[in-house]
PDB file of N, CA and C in Angstrom:
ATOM      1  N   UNK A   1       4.057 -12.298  -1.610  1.00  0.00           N
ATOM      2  CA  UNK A   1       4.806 -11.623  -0.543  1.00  0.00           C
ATOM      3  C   UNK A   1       6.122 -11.071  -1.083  1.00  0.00           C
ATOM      4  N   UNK A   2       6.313 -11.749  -1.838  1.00  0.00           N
ATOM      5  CA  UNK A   2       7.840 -11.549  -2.749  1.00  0.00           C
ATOM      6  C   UNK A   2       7.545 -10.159  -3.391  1.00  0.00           C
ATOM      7  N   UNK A   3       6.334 -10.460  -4.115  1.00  0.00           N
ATOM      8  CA  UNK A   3       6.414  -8.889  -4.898  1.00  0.00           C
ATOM      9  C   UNK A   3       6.188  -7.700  -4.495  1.00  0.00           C
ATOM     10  N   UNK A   4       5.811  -7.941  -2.948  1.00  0.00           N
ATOM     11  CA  UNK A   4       5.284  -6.643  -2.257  1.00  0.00           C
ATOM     12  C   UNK A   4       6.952  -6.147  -1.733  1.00  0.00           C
ATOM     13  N   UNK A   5       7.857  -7.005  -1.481  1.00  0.00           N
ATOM     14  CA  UNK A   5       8.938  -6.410  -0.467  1.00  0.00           C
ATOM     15  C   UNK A   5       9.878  -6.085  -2.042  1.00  0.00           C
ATOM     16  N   UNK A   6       9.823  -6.257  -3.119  1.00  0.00           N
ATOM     17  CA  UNK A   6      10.170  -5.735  -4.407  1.00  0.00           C
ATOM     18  C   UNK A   6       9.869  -4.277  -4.471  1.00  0.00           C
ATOM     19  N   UNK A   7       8.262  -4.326  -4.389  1.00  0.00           N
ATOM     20  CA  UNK A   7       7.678  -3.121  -4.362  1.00  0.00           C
ATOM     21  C   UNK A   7       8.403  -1.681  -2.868  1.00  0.00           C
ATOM     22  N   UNK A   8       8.454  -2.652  -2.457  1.00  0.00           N
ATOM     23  CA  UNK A   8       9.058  -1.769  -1.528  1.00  0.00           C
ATOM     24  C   UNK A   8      10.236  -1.051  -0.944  1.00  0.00           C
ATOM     25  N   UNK A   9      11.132  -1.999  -1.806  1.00  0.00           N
ATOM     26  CA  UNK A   9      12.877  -1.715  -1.662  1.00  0.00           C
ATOM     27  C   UNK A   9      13.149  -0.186  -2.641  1.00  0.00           C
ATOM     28  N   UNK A  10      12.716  -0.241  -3.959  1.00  0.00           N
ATOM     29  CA  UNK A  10      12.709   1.085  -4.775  1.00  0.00           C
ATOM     30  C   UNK A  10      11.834   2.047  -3.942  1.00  0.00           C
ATOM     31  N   UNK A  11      10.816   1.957  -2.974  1.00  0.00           N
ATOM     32  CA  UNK A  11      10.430   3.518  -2.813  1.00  0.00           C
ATOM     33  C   UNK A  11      10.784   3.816  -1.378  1.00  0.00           C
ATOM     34  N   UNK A  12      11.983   3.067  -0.677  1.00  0.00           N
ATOM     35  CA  UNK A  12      12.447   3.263   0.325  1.00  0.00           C
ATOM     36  C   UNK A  12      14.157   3.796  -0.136  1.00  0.00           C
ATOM     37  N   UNK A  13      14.715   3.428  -1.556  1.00  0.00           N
ATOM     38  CA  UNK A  13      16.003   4.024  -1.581  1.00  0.00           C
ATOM     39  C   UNK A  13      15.291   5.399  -2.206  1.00  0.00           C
ATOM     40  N   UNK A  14      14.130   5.398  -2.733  1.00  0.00           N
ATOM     41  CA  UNK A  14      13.890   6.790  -3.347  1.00  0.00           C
ATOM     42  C   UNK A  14      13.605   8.252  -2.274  1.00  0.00           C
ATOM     43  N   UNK A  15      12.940   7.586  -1.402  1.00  0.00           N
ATOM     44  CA  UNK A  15      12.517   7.775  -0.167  1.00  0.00           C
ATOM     45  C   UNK A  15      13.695   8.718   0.831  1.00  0.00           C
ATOM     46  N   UNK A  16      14.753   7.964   0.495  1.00  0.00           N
ATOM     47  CA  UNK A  16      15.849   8.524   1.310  1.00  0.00           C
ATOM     48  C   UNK A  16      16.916   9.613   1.001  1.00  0.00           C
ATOM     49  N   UNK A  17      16.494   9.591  -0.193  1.00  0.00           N
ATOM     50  CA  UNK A  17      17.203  10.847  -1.097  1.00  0.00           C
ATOM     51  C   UNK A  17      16.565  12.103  -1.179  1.00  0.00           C
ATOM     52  N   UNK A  18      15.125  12.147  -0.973  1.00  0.00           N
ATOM     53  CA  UNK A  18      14.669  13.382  -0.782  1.00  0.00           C
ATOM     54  C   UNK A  18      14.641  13.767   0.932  1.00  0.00           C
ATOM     55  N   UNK A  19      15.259  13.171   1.902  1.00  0.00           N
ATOM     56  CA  UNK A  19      15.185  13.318   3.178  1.00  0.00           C
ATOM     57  C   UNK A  19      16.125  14.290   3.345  1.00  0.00           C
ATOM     58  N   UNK A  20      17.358  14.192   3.076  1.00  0.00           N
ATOM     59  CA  UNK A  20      17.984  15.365   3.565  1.00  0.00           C
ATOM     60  C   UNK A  20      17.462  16.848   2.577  1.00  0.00           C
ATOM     61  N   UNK A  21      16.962  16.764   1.942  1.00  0.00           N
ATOM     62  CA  UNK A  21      16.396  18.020   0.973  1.00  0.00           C
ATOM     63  C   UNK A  21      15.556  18.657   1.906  1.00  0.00           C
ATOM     64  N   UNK A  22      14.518  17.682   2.283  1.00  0.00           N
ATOM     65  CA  UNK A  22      13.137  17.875   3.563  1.00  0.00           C
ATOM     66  C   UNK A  22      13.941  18.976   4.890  1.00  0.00           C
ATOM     67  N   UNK A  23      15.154  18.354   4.942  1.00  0.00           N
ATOM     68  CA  UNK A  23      15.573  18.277   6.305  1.00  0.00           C
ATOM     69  C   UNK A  23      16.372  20.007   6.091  1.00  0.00           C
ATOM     70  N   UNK A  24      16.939  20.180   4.826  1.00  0.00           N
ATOM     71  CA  UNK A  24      17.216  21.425   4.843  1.00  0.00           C
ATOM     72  C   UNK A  24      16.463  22.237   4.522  1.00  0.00           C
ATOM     73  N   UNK A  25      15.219  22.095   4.174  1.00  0.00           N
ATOM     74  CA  UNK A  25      14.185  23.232   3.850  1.00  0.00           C
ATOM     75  C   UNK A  25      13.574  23.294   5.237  1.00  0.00           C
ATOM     76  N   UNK A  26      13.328  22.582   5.872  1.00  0.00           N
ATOM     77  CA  UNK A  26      12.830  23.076   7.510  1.00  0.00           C
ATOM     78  C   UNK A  26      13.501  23.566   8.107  1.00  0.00           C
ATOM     79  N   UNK A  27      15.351  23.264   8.204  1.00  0.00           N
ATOM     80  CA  UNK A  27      15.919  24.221   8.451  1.00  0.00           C
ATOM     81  C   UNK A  27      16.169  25.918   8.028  1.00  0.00           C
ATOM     82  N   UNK A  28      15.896  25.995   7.193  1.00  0.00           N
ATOM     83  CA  UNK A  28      16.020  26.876   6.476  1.00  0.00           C
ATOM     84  C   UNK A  28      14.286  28.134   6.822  1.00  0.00           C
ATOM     85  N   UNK A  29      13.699  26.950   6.765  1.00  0.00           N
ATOM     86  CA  UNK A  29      12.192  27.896   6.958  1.00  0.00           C
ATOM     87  C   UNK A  29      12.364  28.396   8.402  1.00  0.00           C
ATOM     88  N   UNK A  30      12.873  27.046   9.350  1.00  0.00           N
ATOM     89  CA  UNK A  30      12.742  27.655  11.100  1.00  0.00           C
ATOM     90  C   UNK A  30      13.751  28.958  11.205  1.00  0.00           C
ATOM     91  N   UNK A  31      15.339  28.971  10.280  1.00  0.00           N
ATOM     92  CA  UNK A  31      16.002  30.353  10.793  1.00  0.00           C
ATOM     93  C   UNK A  31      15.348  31.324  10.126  1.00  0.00           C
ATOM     94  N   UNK A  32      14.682  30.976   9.252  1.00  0.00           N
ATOM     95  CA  UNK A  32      13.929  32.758   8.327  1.00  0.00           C
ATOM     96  C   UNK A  32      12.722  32.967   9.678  1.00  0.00           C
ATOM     97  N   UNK A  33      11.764  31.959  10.510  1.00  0.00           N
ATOM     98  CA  UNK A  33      11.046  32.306  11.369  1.00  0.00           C
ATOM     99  C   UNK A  33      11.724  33.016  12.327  1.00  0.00           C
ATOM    100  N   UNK A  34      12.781  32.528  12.974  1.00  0.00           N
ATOM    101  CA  UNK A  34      13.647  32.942  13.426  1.00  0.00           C
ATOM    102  C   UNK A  34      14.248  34.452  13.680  1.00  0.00           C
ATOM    103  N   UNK A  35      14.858  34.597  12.326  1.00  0.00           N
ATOM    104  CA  UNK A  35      15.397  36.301  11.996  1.00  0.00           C
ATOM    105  C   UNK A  35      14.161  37.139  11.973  1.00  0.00           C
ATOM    106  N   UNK A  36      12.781  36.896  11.416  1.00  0.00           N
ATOM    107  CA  UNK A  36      11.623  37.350  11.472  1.00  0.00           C
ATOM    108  C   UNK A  36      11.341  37.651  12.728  1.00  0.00           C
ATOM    109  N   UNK A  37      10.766  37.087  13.945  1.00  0.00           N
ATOM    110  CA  UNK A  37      10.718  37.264  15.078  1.00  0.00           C
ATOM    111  C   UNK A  37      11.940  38.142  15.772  1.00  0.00           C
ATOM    112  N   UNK A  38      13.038  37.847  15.466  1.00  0.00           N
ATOM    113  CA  UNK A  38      13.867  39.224  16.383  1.00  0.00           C
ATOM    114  C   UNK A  38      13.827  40.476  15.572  1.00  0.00           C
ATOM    115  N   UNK A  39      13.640  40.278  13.947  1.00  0.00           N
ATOM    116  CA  UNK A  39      13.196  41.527  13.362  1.00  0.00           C
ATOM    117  C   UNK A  39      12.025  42.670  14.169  1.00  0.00           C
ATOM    118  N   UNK A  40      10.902  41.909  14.839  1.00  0.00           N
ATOM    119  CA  UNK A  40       9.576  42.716  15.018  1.00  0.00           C
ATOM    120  C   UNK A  40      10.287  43.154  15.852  1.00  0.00           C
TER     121      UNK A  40
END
C-alpha cells in the first residue's frame, strides 16, 4: 500500500504542472473559435 501512494505522489506533482499549460491552450483555441465565428 506504501508503494502505491509513492507511486502516486510523483505523477500528481507532475500532473499539476502541465495543468495550467492545458488551461491556456483551451483558452487560447476557444478565442481563435471565437474571432473565427464573428469573422464569417
Amino acid at each position: 500500500m506504501a508503494h502505491k501512494q509513492e507511486d502516486i505522489q510523483p505523477i500528481s506533482n507532475d500532473s499539476l504542472k502541465p495543468e495550467p499549460k492545458y488551461k491556456i491552450l483551451v483558452y487560447s483555441l476557444s478565442w481563435f473559435l471565437l474571432s473565427a465565428l464573428s469573422f464569417f
